[in-house]
Protein backbone atom coordinates (compact mmCIF):
# COMPACT_ATOMS: atom_id res chain seq x y z
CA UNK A 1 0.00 0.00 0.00
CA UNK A 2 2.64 2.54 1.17
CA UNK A 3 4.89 1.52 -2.00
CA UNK A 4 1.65 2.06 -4.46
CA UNK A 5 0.92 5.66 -2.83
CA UNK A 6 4.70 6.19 -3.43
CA UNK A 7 4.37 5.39 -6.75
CA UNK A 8 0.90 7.56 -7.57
CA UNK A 9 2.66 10.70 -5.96
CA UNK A 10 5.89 10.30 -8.57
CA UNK A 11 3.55 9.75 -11.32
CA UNK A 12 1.67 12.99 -10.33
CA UNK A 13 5.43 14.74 -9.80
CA UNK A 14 6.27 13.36 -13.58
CA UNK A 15 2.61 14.74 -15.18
CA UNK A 16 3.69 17.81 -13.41
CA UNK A 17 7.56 18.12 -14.60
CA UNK A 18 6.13 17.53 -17.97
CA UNK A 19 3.02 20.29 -17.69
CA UNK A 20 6.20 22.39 -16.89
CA UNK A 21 8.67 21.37 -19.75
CA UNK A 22 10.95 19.89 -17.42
CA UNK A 23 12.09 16.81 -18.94
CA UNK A 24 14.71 15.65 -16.20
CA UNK A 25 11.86 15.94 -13.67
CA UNK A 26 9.66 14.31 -15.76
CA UNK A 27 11.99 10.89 -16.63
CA UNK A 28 12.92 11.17 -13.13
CA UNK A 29 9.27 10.97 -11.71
CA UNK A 30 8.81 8.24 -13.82
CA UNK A 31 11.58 6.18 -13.21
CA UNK A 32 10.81 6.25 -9.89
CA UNK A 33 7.35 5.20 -10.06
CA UNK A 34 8.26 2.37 -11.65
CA UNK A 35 10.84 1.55 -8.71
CA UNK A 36 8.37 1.89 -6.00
CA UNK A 37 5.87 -0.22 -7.86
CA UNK A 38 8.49 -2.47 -8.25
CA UNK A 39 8.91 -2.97 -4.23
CA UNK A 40 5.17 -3.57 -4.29
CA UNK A 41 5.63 -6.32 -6.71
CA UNK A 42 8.27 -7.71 -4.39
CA UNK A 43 5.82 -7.70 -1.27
CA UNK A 44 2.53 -9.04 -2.85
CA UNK A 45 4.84 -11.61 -4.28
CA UNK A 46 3.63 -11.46 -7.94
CA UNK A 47 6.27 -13.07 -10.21
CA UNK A 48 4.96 -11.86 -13.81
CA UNK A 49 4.42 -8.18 -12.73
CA UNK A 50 7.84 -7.88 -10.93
CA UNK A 51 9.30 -8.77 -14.38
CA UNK A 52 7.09 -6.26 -16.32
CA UNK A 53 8.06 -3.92 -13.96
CA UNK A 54 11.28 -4.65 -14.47
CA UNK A 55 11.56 -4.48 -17.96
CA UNK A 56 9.80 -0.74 -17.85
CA UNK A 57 12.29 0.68 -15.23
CA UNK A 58 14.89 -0.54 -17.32
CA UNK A 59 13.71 1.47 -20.54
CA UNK A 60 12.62 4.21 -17.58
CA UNK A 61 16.63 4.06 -17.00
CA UNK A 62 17.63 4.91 -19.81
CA UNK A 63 15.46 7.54 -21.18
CA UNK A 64 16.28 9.48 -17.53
CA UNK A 65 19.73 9.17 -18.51
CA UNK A 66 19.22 10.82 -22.00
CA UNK A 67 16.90 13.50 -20.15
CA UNK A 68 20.11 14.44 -17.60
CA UNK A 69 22.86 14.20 -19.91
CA UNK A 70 24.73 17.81 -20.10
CA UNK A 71 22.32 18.84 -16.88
CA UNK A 72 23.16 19.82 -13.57
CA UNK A 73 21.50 16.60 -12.25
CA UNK A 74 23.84 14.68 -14.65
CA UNK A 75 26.06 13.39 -11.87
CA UNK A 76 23.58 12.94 -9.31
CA UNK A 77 21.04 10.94 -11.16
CA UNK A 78 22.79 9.70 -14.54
CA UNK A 79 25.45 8.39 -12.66
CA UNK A 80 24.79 8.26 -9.23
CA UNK A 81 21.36 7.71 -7.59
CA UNK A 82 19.73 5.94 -11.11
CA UNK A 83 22.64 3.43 -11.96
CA UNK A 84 22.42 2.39 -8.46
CA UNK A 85 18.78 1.79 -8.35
CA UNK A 86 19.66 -0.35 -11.25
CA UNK A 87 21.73 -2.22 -9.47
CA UNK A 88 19.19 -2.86 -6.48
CA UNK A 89 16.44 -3.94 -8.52
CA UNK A 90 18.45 -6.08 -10.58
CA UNK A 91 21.22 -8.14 -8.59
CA UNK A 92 20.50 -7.63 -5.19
CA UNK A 93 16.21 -7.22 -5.03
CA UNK A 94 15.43 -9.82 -7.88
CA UNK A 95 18.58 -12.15 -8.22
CA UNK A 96 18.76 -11.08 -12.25
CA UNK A 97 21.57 -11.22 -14.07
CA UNK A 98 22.10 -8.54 -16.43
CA UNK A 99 24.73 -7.40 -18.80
CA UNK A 100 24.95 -3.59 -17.35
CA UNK A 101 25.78 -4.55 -14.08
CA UNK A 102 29.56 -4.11 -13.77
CA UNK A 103 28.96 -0.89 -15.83
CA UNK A 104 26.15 0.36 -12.99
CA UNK A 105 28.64 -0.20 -10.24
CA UNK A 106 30.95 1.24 -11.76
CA UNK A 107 29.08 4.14 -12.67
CA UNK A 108 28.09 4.82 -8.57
CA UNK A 109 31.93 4.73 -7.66
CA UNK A 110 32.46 7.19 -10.35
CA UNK A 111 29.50 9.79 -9.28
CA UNK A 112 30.63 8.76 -5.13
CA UNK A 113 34.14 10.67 -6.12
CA UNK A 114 32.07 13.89 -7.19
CA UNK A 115 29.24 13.76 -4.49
CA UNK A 116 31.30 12.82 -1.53
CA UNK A 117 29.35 12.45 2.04
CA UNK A 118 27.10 9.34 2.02
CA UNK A 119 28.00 8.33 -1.52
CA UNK A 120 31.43 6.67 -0.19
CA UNK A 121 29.00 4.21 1.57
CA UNK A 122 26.67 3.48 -0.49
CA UNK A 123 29.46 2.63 -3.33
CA UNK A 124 31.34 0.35 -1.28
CA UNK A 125 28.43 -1.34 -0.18
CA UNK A 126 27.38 -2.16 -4.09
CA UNK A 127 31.05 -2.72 -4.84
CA UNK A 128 31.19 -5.39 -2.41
CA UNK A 129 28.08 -7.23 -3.38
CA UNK A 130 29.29 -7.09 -6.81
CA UNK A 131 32.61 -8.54 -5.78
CA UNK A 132 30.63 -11.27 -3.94
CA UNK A 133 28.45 -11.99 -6.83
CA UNK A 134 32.08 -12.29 -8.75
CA UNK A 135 33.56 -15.07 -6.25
CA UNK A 136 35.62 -12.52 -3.90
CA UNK A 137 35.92 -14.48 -0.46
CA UNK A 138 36.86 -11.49 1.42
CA UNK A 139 33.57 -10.05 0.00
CA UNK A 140 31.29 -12.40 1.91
CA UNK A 141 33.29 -11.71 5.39
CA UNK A 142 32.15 -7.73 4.83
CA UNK A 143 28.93 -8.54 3.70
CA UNK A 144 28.12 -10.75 6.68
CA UNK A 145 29.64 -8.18 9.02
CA UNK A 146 26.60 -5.93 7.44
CA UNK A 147 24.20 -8.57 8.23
CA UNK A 148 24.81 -8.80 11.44
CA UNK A 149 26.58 -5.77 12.50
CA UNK A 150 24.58 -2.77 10.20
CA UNK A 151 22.06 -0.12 11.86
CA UNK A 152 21.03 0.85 8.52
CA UNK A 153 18.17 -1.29 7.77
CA UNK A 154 18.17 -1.52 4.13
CA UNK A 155 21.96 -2.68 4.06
CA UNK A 156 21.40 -4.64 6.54
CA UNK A 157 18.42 -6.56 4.38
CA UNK A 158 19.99 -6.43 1.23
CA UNK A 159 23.23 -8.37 2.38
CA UNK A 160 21.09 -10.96 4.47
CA UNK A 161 19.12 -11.73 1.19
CA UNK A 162 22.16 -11.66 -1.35
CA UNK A 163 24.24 -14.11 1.85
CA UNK A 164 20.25 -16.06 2.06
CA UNK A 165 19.90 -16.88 -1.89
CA UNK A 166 23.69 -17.76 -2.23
CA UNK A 167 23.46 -20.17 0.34
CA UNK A 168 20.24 -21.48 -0.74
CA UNK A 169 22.24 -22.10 -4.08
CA UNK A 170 25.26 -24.53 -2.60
CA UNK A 171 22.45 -25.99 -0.43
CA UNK A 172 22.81 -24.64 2.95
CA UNK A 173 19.50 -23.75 3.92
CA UNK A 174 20.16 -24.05 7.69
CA UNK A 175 22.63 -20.87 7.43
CA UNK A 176 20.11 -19.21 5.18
CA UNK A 177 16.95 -19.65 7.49
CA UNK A 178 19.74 -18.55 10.49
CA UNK A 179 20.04 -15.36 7.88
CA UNK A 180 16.59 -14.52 7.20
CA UNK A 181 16.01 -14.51 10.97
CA UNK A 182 18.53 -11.42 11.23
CA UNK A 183 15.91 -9.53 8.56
CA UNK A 184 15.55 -6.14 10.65
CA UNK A 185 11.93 -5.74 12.00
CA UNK A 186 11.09 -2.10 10.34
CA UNK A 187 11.78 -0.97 7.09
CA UNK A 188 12.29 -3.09 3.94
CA UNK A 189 9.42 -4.84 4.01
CA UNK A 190 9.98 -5.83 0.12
CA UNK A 191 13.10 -7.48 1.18
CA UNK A 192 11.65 -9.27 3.98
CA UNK A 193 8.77 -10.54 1.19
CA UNK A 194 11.33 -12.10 -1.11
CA UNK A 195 13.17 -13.44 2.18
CA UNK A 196 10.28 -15.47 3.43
CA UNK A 197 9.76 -16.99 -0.14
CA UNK A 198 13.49 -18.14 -0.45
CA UNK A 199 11.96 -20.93 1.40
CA UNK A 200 8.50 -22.13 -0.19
């Protein structure tokens, strides 16, 4: 419910960029419709609209991309805040494989040199689920230190699920259940959805 109201106030934000001739604001309002319909895909658990949605944010990625390039929100959103996104809904939310990833993480290290503060965090913490996802052993130490150790609630989540579905993959479900247990209580309830189906 929250997700879908989420989703109808960036729609509204996009009609009004676009009443307005802003184009960035409009690809951006879009784009992230699509993202927080996405996360209510991922809690009512439907398979077919999760990869609709999918496919739509990822044309919704790339005409906000066109829409910022040369703009002052270039950086922040081209590079930065839409590539990682990206990277969310593909790799880490849905367990997809897809052929921009490197490029997407790569792109958030890039725009975390320009837009300092948070962005150093938030770029190592993609970096090292990519280098997970690409067989780095010292990358499942940090990402279990996350799991377990993280106050920030969507970090936390999203290295207990990527630590959950790898183990459910060499057939450890014991450690996975022991995981999913760790979900935090608030926030992230579409990661706690695809969590509890690991299992069924």
């Amino acid at each position: 419910e929250m997700f879908a109201q989420a989703a109808d106030m960036q729609s509204r934000s996009a009609e009004i960029a676009q009443a307005n001739g802003d184009k960035s604001g409009m690809a951006i309002g879009q784009f992230l419709k699509w993202v927080y319909l996405l996360k209510q895909a991922m809690v009512d658990g439907n398979q077919t609209e999760m990869d609709s949605i999918f496919s739509a944010l990822d044309r919704g990625f790339d005409d906000l991309v066109k829409a910022v390039s040369g703009t002052p929100l270039e950086v922040s959103w081209g590079q930065g805040n839409a590539p990682c996104h990206m990277y969310q809904a593909s790799n880490v939310w849905l367990g997809k494989d897809h052929s921009d990833l490197e490029k997407w993480v790569a792109s958030v290290a890039t725009a975390a040199d320009s837009l300092k503060g948070v962005w150093g965090d938030i770029a190592k913490h993609y970096s090292t689920i990519n280098s997970f996802r690409n067989g780095d052993p010292r990358a499942r130490a940090e990402l279990m230190k996350v799991a377990v150790e993280s106050g920030d609630a969507t970090r936390k989540a999203e290295a207990i699920l990527v630590l959950a579905r790898y183990a459910i993959a060499i057939g450890d479900k014991r450690l996975a259940s022991k995981l999913v247990k760790k979900m935090p209580r608030r926030g992230a309830s579409h990661l706690r959805a695809v969590a509890a189906r690991l299992f069924v």
